[in-house]
C-alpha atoms as a PDB file:
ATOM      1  CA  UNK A   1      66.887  46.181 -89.406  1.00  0.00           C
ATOM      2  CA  UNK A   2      67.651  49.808 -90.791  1.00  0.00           C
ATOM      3  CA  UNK A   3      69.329  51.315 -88.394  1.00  0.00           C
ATOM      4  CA  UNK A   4      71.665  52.763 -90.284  1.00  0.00           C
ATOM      5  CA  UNK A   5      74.922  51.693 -88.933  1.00  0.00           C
ATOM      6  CA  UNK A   6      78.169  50.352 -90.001  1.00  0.00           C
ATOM      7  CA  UNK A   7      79.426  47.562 -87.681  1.00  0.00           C
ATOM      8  CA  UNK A   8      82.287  48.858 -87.163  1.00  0.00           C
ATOM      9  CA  UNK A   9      80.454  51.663 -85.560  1.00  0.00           C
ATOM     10  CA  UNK A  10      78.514  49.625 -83.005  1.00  0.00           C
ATOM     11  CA  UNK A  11      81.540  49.680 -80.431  1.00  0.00           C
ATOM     12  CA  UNK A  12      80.803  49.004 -76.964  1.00  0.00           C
ATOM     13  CA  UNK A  13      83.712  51.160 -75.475  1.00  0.00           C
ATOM     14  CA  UNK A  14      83.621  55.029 -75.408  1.00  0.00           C
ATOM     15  CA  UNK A  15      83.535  56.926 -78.748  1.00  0.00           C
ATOM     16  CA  UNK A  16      86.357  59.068 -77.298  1.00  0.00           C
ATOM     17  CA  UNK A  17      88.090  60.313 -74.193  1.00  0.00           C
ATOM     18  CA  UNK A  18      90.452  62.348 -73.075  1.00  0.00           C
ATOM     19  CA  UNK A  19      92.903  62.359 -69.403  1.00  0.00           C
ATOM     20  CA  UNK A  20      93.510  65.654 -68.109  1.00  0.00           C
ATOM     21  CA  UNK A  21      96.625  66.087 -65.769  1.00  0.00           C
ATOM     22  CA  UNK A  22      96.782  69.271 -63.246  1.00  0.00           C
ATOM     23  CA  UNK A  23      99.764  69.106 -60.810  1.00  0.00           C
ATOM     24  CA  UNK A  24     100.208  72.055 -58.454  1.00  0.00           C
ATOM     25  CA  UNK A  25     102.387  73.008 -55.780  1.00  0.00           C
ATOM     26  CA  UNK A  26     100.306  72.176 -52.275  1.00  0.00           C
ATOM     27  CA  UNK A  27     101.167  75.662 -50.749  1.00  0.00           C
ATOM     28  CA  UNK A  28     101.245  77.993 -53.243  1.00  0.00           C
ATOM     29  CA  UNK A  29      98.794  76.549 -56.075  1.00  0.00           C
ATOM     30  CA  UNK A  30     101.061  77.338 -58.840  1.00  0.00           C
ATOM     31  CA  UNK A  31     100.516  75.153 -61.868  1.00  0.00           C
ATOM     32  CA  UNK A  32     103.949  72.623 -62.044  1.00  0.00           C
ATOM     33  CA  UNK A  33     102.651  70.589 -64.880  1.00  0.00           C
ATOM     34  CA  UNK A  34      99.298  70.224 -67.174  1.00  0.00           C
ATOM     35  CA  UNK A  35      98.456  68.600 -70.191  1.00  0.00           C
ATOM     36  CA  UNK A  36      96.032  66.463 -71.464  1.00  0.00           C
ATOM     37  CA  UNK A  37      96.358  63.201 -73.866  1.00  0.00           C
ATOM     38  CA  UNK A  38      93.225  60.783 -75.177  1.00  0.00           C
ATOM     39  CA  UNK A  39      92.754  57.626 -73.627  1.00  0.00           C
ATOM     40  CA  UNK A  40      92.928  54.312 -75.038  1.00  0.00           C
ATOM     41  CA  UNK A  41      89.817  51.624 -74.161  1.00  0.00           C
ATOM     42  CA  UNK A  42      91.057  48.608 -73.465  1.00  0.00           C
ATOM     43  CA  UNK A  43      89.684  44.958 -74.357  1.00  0.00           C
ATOM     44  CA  UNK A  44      87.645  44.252 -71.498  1.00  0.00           C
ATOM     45  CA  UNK A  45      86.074  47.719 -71.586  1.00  0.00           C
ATOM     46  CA  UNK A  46      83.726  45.473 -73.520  1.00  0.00           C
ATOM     47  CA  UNK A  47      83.423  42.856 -70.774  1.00  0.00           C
ATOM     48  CA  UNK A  48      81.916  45.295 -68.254  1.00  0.00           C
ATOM     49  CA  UNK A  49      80.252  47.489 -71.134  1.00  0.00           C
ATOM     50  CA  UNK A  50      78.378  43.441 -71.740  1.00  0.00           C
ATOM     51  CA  UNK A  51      77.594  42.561 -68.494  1.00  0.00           C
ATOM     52  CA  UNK A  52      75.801  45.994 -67.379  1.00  0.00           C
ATOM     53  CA  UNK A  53      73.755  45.646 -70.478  1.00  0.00           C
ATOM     54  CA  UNK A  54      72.675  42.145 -69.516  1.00  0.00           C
ATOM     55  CA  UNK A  55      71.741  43.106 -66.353  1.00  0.00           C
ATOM     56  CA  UNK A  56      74.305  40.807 -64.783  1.00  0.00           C
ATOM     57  CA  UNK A  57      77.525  43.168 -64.125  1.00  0.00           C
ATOM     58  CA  UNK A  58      80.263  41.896 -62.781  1.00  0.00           C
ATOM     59  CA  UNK A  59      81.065  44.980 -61.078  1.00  0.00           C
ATOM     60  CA  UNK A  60      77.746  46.365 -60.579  1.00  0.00           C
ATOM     61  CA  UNK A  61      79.252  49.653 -59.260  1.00  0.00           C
ATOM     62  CA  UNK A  62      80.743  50.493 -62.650  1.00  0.00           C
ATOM     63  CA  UNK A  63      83.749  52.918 -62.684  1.00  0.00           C
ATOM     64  CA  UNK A  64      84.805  53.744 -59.128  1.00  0.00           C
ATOM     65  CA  UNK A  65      88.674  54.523 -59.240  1.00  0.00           C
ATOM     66  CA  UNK A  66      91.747  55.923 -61.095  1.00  0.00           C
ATOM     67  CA  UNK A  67      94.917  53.862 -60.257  1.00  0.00           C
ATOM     68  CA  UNK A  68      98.618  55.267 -61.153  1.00  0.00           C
ATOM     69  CA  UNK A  69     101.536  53.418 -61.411  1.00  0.00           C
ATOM     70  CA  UNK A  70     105.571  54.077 -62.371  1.00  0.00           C
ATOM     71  CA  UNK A  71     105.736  50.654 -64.962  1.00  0.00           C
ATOM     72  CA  UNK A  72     104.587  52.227 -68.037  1.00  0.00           C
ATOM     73  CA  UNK A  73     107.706  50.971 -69.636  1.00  0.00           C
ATOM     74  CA  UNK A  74     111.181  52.272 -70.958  1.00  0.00           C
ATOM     75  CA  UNK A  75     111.841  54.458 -72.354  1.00  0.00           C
ATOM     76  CA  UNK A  76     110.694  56.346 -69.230  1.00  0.00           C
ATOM     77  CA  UNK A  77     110.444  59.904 -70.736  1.00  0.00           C
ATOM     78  CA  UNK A  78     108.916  57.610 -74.016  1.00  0.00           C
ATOM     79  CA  UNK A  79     107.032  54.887 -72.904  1.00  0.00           C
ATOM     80  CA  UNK A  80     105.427  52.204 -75.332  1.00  0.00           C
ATOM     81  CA  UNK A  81     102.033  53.348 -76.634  1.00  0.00           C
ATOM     82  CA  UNK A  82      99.471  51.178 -74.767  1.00  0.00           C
ATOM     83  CA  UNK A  83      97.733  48.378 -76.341  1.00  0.00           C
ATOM     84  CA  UNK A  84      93.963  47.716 -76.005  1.00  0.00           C
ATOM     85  CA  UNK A  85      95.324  44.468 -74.755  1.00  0.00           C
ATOM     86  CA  UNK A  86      96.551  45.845 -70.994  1.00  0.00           C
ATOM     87  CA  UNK A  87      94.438  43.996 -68.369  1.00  0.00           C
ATOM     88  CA  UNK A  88      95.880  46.096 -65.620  1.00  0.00           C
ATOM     89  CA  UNK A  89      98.360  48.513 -64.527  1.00  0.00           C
ATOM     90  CA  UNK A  90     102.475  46.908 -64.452  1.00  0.00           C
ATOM     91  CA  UNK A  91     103.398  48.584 -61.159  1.00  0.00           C
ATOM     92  CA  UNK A  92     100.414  50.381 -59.803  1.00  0.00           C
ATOM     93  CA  UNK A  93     101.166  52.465 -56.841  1.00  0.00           C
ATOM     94  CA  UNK A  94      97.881  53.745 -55.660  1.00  0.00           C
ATOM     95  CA  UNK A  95      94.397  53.798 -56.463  1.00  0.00           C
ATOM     96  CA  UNK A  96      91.805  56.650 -55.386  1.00  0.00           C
ATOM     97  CA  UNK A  97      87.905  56.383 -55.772  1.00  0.00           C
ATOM     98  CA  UNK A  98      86.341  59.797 -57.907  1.00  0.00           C
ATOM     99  CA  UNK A  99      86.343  62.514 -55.775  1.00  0.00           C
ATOM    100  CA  UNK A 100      83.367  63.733 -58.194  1.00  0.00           C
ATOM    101  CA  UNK A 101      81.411  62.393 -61.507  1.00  0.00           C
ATOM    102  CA  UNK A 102      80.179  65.669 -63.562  1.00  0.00           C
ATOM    103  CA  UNK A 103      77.965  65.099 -66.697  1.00  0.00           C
ATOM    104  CA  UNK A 104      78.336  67.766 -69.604  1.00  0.00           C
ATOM    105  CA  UNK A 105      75.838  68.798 -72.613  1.00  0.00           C
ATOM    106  CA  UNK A 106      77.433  68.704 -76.340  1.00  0.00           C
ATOM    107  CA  UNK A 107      78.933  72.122 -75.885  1.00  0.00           C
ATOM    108  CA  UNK A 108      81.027  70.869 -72.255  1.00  0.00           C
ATOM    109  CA  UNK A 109      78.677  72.816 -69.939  1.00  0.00           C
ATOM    110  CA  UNK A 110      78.361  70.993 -66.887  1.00  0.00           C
ATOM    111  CA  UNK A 111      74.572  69.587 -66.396  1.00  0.00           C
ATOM    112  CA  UNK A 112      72.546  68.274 -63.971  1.00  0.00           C
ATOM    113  CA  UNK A 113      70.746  65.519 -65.916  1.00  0.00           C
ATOM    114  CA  UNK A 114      72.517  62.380 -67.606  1.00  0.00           C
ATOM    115  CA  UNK A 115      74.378  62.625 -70.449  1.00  0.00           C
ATOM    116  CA  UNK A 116      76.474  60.410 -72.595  1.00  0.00           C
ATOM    117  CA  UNK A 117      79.677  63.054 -71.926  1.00  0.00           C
ATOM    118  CA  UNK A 118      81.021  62.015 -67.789  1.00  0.00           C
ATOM    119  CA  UNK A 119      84.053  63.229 -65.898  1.00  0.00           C
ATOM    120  CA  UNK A 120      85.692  61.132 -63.574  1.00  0.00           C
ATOM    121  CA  UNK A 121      88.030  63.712 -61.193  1.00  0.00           C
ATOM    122  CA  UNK A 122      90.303  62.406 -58.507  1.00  0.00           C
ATOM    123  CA  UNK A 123      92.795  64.827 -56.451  1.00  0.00           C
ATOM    124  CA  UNK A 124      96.108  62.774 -55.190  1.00  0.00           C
ATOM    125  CA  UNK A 125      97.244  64.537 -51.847  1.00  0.00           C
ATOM    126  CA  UNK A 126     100.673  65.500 -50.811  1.00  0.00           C
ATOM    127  CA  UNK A 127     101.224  62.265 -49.008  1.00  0.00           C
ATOM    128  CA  UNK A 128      99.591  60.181 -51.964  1.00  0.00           C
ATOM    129  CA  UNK A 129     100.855  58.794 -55.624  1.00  0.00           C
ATOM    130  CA  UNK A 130     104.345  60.124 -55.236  1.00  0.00           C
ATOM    131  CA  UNK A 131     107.271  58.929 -57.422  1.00  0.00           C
ATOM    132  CA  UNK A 132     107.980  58.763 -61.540  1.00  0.00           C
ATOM    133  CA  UNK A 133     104.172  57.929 -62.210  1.00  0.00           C
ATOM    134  CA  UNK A 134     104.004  56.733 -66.164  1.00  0.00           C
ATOM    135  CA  UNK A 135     101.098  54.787 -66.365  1.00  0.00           C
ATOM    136  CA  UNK A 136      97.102  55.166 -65.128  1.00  0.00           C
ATOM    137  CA  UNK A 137      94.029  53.667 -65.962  1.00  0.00           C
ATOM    138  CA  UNK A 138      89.993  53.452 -64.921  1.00  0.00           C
ATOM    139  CA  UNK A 139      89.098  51.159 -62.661  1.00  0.00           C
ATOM    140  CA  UNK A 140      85.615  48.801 -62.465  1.00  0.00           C
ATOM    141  CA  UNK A 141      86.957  46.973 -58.909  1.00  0.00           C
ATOM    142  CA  UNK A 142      85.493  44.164 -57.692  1.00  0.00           C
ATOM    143  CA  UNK A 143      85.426  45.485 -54.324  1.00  0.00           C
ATOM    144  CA  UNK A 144      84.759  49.395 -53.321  1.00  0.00           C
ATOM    145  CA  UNK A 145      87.775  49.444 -51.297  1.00  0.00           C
ATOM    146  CA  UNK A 146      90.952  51.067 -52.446  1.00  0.00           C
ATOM    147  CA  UNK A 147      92.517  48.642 -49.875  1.00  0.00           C
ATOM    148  CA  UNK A 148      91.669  45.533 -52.163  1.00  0.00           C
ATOM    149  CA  UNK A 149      93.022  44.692 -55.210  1.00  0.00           C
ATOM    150  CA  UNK A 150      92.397  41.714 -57.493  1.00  0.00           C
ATOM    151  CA  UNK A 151      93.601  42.654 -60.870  1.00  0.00           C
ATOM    152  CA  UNK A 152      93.615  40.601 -63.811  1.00  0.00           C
ATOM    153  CA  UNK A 153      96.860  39.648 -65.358  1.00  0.00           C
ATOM    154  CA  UNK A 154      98.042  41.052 -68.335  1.00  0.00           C
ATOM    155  CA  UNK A 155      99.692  37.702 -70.531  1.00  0.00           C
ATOM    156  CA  UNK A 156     100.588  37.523 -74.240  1.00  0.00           C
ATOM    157  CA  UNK A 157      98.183  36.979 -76.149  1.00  0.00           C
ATOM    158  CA  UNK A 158      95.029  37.741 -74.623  1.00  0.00           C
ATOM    159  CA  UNK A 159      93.445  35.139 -72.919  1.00  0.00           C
ATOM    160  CA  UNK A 160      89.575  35.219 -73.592  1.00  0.00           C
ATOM    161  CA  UNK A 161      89.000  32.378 -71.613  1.00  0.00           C
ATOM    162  CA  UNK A 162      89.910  34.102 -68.142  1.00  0.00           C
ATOM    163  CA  UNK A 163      86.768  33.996 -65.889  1.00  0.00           C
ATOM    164  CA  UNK A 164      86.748  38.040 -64.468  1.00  0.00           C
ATOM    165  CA  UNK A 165      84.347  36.734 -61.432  1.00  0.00           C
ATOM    166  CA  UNK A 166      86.344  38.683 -58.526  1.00  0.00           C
ATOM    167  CA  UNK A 167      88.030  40.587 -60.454  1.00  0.00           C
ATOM    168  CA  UNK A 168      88.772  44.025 -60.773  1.00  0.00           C
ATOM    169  CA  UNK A 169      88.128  45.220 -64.340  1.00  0.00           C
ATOM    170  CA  UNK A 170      90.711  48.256 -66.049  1.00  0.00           C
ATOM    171  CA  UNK A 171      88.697  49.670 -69.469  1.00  0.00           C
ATOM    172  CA  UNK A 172      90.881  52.418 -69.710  1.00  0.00           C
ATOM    173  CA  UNK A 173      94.379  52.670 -70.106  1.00  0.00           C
ATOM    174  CA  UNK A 174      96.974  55.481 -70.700  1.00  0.00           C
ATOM    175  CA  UNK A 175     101.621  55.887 -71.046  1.00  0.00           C
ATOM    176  CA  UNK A 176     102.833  58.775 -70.874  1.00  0.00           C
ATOM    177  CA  UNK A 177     106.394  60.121 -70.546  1.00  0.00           C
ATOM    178  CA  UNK A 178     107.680  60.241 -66.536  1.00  0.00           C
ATOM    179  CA  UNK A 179     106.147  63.067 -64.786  1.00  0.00           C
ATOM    180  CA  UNK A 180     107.367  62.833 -60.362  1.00  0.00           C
ATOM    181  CA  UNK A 181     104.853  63.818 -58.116  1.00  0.00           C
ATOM    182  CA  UNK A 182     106.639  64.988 -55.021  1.00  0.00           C
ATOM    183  CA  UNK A 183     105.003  65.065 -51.590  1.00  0.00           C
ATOM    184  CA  UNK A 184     104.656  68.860 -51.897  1.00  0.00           C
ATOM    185  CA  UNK A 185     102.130  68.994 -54.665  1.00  0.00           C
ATOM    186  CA  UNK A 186      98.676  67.786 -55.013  1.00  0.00           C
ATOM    187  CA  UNK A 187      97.378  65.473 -58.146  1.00  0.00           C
ATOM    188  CA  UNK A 188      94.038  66.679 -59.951  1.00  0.00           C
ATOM    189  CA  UNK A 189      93.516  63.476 -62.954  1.00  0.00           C
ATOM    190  CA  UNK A 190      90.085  64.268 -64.936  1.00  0.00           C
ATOM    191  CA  UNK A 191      89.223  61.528 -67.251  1.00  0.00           C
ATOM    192  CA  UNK A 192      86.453  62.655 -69.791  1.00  0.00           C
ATOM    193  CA  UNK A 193      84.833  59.801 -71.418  1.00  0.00           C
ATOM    194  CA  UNK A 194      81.974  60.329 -74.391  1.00  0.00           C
ATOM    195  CA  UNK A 195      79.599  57.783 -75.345  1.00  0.00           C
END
């Protein structure tokens, strides 16, 4: 047709992302830990990225929350680099919907107007996400309560065949070494995604 792409170009998933991490003391706002580390799309990242083209989304909300968990795997200070094959978080914890959605121009300005560049922020209170957190990932939920959960599960190999009708959908998931959240420090996770 002449459009001018490779195939292996026409991905369905995010060009890029990356996860920024902000920890700070609750009372005092200093800075206890920061960093930030690019995201890996996962498998059925294409599932949802499908069905809202077709006009038939499973999840017709899209991305609503972040979930964290503690079983990103052992080594804890060295977990095992995800694979785009993770249906869902090993021992999620909690799950928060965006606090905010900001889109940016090219140069990372924040704009009013749709773009393909989105952050996805969500601050975990004091009382919330505490413990030896080594694992998060977006959430597409099949319900817009935090409260209920239906996660696919993960099995070796992949199974294709699984019907995701109910079923909350991860398409982005991220290891990093151990980092504990203690109830005296708030949580700020942005997760920029470019299309």
């Amino acid at each position: 047709m002449g459009l001018n792409l490779r195939y292996e170009d026409m991905s369905v998933g995010p060009k890029k992302g990356v996860m920024i991490f902000d920890m700070r003391d609750a009372k005092t706002g200093e800075q206890l830990a920061y960093w930030e580390k690019k995201n890996l799309i996962v498998t059925d990242a294409g599932i949802l990225g499908a069905s809202l083209f077709s006009n038939d989304a499973v999840n017709p909300s899209g991305l609503l929350m972040l979930a964290i968990g503690t079983g990103g795997g052992a080594p804890v200070l060295s977990p095992p680099a995800p694979t785009a094959l993770q249906r869902s978080l090993n021992t999620e914890i909690e799950r928060k919907t965006f606090s905010s959605k900001v889109y940016r121009n090219s140069s990372g300005v924040a704009v009013s107007i749709r773009t393909n560049i989105v952050d996805y922020s969500v601050t975990f209170a004091e009382a919330e996400a505490n413990g030896a957190l080594n694992e998060m990932g977006l959430i597409s939920p099949f319900s817009a309560s935090v409260a209920v959960t239906n996660p696919i599960t993960t099995t070796t190999p992949y199974d294709e065949t699984v019907d995701v009708t109910g079923k909350d959908l991860m398409v982005n998931y991220l290891t990093f070494g151990v980092i504990t959240k203690p109830a005296t420090a708030t949580l700020t996770i942005t997760w920029r995604l470019t299309f």
